[in-house]
C-alpha atoms as a PDB file:
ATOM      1  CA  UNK A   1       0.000   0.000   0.000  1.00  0.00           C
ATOM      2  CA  UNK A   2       2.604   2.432   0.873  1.00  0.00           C
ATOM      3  CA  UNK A   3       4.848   1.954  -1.770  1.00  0.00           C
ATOM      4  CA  UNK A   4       2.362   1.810  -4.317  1.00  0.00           C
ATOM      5  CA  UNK A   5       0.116   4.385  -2.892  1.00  0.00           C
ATOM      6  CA  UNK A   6      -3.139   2.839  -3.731  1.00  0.00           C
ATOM      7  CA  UNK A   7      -5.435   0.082  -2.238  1.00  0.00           C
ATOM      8  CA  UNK A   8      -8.042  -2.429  -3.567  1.00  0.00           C
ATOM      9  CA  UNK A   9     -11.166  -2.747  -2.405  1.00  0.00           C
ATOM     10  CA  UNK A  10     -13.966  -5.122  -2.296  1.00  0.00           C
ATOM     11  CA  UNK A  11     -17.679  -2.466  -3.361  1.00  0.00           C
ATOM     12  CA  UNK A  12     -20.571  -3.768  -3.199  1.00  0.00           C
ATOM     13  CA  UNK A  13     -23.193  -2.288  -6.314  1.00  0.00           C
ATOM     14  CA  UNK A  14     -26.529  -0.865  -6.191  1.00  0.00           C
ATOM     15  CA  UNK A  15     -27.482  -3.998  -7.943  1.00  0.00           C
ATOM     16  CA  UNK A  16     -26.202  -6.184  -5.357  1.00  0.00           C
ATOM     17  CA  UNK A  17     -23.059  -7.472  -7.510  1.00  0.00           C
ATOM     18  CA  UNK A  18     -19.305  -7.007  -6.174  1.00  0.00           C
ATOM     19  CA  UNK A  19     -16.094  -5.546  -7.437  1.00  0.00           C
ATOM     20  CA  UNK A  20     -12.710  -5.016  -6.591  1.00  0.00           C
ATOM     21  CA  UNK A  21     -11.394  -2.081  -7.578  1.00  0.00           C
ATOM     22  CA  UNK A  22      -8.206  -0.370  -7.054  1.00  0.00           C
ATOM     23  CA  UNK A  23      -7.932   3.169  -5.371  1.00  0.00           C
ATOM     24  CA  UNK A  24      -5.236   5.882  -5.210  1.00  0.00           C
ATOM     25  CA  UNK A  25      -4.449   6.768  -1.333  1.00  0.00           C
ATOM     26  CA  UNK A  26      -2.418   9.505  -0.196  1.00  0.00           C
ATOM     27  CA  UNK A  27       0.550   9.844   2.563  1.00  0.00           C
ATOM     28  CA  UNK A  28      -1.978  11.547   4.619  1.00  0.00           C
ATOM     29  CA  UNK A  29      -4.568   8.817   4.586  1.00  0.00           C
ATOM     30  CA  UNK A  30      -1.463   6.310   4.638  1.00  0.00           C
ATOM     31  CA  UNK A  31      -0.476   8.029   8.043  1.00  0.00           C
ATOM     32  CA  UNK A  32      -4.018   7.701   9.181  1.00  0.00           C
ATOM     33  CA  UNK A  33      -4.494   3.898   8.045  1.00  0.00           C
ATOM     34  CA  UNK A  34      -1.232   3.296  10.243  1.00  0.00           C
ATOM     35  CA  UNK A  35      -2.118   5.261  13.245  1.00  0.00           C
ATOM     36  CA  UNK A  36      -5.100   3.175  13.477  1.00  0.00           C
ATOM     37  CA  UNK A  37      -6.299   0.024  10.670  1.00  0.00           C
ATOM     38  CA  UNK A  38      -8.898  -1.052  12.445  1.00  0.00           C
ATOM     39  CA  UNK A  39     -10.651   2.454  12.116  1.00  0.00           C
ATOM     40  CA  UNK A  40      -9.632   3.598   8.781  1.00  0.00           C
ATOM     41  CA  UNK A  41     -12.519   2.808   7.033  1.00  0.00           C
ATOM     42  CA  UNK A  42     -15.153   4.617   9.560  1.00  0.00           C
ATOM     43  CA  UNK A  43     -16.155   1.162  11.714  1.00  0.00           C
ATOM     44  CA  UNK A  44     -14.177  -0.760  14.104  1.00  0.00           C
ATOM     45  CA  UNK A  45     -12.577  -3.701  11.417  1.00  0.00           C
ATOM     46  CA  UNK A  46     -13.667  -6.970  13.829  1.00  0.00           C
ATOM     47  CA  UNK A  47     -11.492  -9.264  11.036  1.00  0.00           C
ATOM     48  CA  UNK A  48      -8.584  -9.052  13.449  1.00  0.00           C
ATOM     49  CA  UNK A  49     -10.408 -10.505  16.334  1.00  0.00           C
ATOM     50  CA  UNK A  50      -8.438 -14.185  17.185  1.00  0.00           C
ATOM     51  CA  UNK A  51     -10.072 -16.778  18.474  1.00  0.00           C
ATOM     52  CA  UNK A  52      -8.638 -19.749  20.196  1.00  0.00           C
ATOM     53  CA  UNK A  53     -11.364 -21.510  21.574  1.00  0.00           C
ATOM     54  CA  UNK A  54     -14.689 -22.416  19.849  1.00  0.00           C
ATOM     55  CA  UNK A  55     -16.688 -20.325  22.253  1.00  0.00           C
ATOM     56  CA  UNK A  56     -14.585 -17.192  21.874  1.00  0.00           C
ATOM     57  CA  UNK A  57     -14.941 -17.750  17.697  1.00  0.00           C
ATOM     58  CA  UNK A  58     -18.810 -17.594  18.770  1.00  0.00           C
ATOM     59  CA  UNK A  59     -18.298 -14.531  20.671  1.00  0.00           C
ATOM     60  CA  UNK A  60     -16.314 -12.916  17.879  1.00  0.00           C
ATOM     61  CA  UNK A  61     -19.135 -13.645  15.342  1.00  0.00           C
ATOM     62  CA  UNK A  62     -21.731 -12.666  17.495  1.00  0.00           C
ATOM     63  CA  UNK A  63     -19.820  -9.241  18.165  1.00  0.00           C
ATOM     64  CA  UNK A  64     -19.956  -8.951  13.918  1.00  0.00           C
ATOM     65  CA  UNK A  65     -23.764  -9.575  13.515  1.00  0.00           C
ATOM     66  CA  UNK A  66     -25.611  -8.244  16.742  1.00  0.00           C
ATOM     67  CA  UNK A  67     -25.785  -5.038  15.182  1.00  0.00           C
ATOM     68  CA  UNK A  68     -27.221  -6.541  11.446  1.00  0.00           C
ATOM     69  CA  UNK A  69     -30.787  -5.871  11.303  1.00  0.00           C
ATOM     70  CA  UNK A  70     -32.998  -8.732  11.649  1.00  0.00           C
ATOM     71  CA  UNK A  71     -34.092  -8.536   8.620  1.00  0.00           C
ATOM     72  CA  UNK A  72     -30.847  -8.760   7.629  1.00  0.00           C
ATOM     73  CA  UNK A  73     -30.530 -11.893   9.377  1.00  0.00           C
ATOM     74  CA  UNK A  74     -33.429 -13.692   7.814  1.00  0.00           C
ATOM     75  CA  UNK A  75     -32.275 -13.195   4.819  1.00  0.00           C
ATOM     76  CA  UNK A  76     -29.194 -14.763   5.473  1.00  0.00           C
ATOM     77  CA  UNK A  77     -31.145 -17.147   6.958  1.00  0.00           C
ATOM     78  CA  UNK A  78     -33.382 -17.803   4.232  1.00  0.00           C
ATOM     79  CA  UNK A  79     -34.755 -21.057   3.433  1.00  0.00           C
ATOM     80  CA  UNK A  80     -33.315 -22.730   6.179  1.00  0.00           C
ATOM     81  CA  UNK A  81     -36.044 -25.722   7.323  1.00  0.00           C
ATOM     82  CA  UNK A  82     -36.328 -23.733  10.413  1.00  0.00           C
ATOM     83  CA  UNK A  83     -37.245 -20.958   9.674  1.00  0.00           C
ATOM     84  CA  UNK A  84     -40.471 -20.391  10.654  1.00  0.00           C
ATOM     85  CA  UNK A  85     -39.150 -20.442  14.136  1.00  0.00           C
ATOM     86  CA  UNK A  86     -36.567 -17.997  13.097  1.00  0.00           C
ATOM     87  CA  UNK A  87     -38.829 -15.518  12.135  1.00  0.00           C
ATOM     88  CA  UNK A  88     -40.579 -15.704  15.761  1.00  0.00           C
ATOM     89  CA  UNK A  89     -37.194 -15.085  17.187  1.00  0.00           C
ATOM     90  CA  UNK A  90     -36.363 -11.324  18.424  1.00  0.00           C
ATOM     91  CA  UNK A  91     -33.383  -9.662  17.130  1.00  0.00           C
ATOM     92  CA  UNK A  92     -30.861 -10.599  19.847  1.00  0.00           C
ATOM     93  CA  UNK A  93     -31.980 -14.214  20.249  1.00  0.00           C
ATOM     94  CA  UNK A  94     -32.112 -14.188  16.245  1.00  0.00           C
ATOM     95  CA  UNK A  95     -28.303 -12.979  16.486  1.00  0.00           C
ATOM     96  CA  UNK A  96     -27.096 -15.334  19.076  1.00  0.00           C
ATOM     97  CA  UNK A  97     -28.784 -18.247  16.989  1.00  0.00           C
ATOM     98  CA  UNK A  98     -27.224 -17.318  13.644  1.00  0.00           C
ATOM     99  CA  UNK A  99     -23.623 -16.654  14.894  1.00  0.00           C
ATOM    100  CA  UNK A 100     -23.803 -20.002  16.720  1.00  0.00           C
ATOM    101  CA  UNK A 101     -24.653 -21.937  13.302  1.00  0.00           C
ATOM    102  CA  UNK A 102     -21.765 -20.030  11.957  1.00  0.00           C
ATOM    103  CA  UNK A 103     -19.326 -20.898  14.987  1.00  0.00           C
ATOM    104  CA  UNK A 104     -20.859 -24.621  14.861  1.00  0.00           C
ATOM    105  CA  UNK A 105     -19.788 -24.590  11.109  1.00  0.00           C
ATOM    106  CA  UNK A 106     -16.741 -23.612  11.127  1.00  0.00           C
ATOM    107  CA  UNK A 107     -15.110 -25.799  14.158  1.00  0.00           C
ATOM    108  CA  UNK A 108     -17.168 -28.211  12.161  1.00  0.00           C
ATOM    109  CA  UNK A 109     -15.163 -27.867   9.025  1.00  0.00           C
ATOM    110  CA  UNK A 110     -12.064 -27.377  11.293  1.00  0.00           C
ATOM    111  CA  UNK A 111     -12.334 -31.265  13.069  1.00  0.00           C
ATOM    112  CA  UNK A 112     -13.446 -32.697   9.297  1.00  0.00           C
ATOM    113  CA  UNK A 113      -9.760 -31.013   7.979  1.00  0.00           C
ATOM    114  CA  UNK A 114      -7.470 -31.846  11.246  1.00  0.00           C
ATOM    115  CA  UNK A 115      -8.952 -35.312  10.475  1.00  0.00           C
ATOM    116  CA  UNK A 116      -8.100 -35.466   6.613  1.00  0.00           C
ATOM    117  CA  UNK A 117      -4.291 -34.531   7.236  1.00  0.00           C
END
Protein backbone atom coordinates (compact mmCIF):
# COMPACT_ATOMS: atom_id res chain seq x y z
CA UNK A 1 0.00 0.00 0.00
CA UNK A 2 2.60 2.43 0.87
CA UNK A 3 4.85 1.95 -1.77
CA UNK A 4 2.36 1.81 -4.32
CA UNK A 5 0.12 4.38 -2.89
CA UNK A 6 -3.14 2.84 -3.73
CA UNK A 7 -5.43 0.08 -2.24
CA UNK A 8 -8.04 -2.43 -3.57
CA UNK A 9 -11.17 -2.75 -2.40
CA UNK A 10 -13.97 -5.12 -2.30
CA UNK A 11 -17.68 -2.47 -3.36
CA UNK A 12 -20.57 -3.77 -3.20
CA UNK A 13 -23.19 -2.29 -6.31
CA UNK A 14 -26.53 -0.86 -6.19
CA UNK A 15 -27.48 -4.00 -7.94
CA UNK A 16 -26.20 -6.18 -5.36
CA UNK A 17 -23.06 -7.47 -7.51
CA UNK A 18 -19.31 -7.01 -6.17
CA UNK A 19 -16.09 -5.55 -7.44
CA UNK A 20 -12.71 -5.02 -6.59
CA UNK A 21 -11.39 -2.08 -7.58
CA UNK A 22 -8.21 -0.37 -7.05
CA UNK A 23 -7.93 3.17 -5.37
CA UNK A 24 -5.24 5.88 -5.21
CA UNK A 25 -4.45 6.77 -1.33
CA UNK A 26 -2.42 9.50 -0.20
CA UNK A 27 0.55 9.84 2.56
CA UNK A 28 -1.98 11.55 4.62
CA UNK A 29 -4.57 8.82 4.59
CA UNK A 30 -1.46 6.31 4.64
CA UNK A 31 -0.48 8.03 8.04
CA UNK A 32 -4.02 7.70 9.18
CA UNK A 33 -4.49 3.90 8.04
CA UNK A 34 -1.23 3.30 10.24
CA UNK A 35 -2.12 5.26 13.25
CA UNK A 36 -5.10 3.18 13.48
CA UNK A 37 -6.30 0.02 10.67
CA UNK A 38 -8.90 -1.05 12.45
CA UNK A 39 -10.65 2.45 12.12
CA UNK A 40 -9.63 3.60 8.78
CA UNK A 41 -12.52 2.81 7.03
CA UNK A 42 -15.15 4.62 9.56
CA UNK A 43 -16.15 1.16 11.71
CA UNK A 44 -14.18 -0.76 14.10
CA UNK A 45 -12.58 -3.70 11.42
CA UNK A 46 -13.67 -6.97 13.83
CA UNK A 47 -11.49 -9.26 11.04
CA UNK A 48 -8.58 -9.05 13.45
CA UNK A 49 -10.41 -10.51 16.33
CA UNK A 50 -8.44 -14.19 17.18
CA UNK A 51 -10.07 -16.78 18.47
CA UNK A 52 -8.64 -19.75 20.20
CA UNK A 53 -11.36 -21.51 21.57
CA UNK A 54 -14.69 -22.42 19.85
CA UNK A 55 -16.69 -20.32 22.25
CA UNK A 56 -14.58 -17.19 21.87
CA UNK A 57 -14.94 -17.75 17.70
CA UNK A 58 -18.81 -17.59 18.77
CA UNK A 59 -18.30 -14.53 20.67
CA UNK A 60 -16.31 -12.92 17.88
CA UNK A 61 -19.13 -13.64 15.34
CA UNK A 62 -21.73 -12.67 17.50
CA UNK A 63 -19.82 -9.24 18.16
CA UNK A 64 -19.96 -8.95 13.92
CA UNK A 65 -23.76 -9.57 13.52
CA UNK A 66 -25.61 -8.24 16.74
CA UNK A 67 -25.79 -5.04 15.18
CA UNK A 68 -27.22 -6.54 11.45
CA UNK A 69 -30.79 -5.87 11.30
CA UNK A 70 -33.00 -8.73 11.65
CA UNK A 71 -34.09 -8.54 8.62
CA UNK A 72 -30.85 -8.76 7.63
CA UNK A 73 -30.53 -11.89 9.38
CA UNK A 74 -33.43 -13.69 7.81
CA UNK A 75 -32.27 -13.20 4.82
CA UNK A 76 -29.19 -14.76 5.47
CA UNK A 77 -31.15 -17.15 6.96
CA UNK A 78 -33.38 -17.80 4.23
CA UNK A 79 -34.75 -21.06 3.43
CA UNK A 80 -33.31 -22.73 6.18
CA UNK A 81 -36.04 -25.72 7.32
CA UNK A 82 -36.33 -23.73 10.41
CA UNK A 83 -37.25 -20.96 9.67
CA UNK A 84 -40.47 -20.39 10.65
CA UNK A 85 -39.15 -20.44 14.14
CA UNK A 86 -36.57 -18.00 13.10
CA UNK A 87 -38.83 -15.52 12.13
CA UNK A 88 -40.58 -15.70 15.76
CA UNK A 89 -37.19 -15.08 17.19
CA UNK A 90 -36.36 -11.32 18.42
CA UNK A 91 -33.38 -9.66 17.13
CA UNK A 92 -30.86 -10.60 19.85
CA UNK A 93 -31.98 -14.21 20.25
CA UNK A 94 -32.11 -14.19 16.24
CA UNK A 95 -28.30 -12.98 16.49
CA UNK A 96 -27.10 -15.33 19.08
CA UNK A 97 -28.78 -18.25 16.99
CA UNK A 98 -27.22 -17.32 13.64
CA UNK A 99 -23.62 -16.65 14.89
CA UNK A 100 -23.80 -20.00 16.72
CA UNK A 101 -24.65 -21.94 13.30
CA UNK A 102 -21.76 -20.03 11.96
CA UNK A 103 -19.33 -20.90 14.99
CA UNK A 104 -20.86 -24.62 14.86
CA UNK A 105 -19.79 -24.59 11.11
CA UNK A 106 -16.74 -23.61 11.13
CA UNK A 107 -15.11 -25.80 14.16
CA UNK A 108 -17.17 -28.21 12.16
CA UNK A 109 -15.16 -27.87 9.03
CA UNK A 110 -12.06 -27.38 11.29
CA UNK A 111 -12.33 -31.26 13.07
CA UNK A 112 -13.45 -32.70 9.30
CA UNK A 113 -9.76 -31.01 7.98
CA UNK A 114 -7.47 -31.85 11.25
CA UNK A 115 -8.95 -35.31 10.47
CA UNK A 116 -8.10 -35.47 6.61
CA UNK A 117 -4.29 -34.53 7.24
Amino acid sequence: MEKEKHVAAVVRLDEGRHIIVRMPINDTEIAIYNYSPDTFFGVVDNSNIRAETPVEFYEAILSVYKETPRERLLEFLNGHPNMEYFQSLPHDELAKVYAEGIAMSFSAKQRQMSNSS
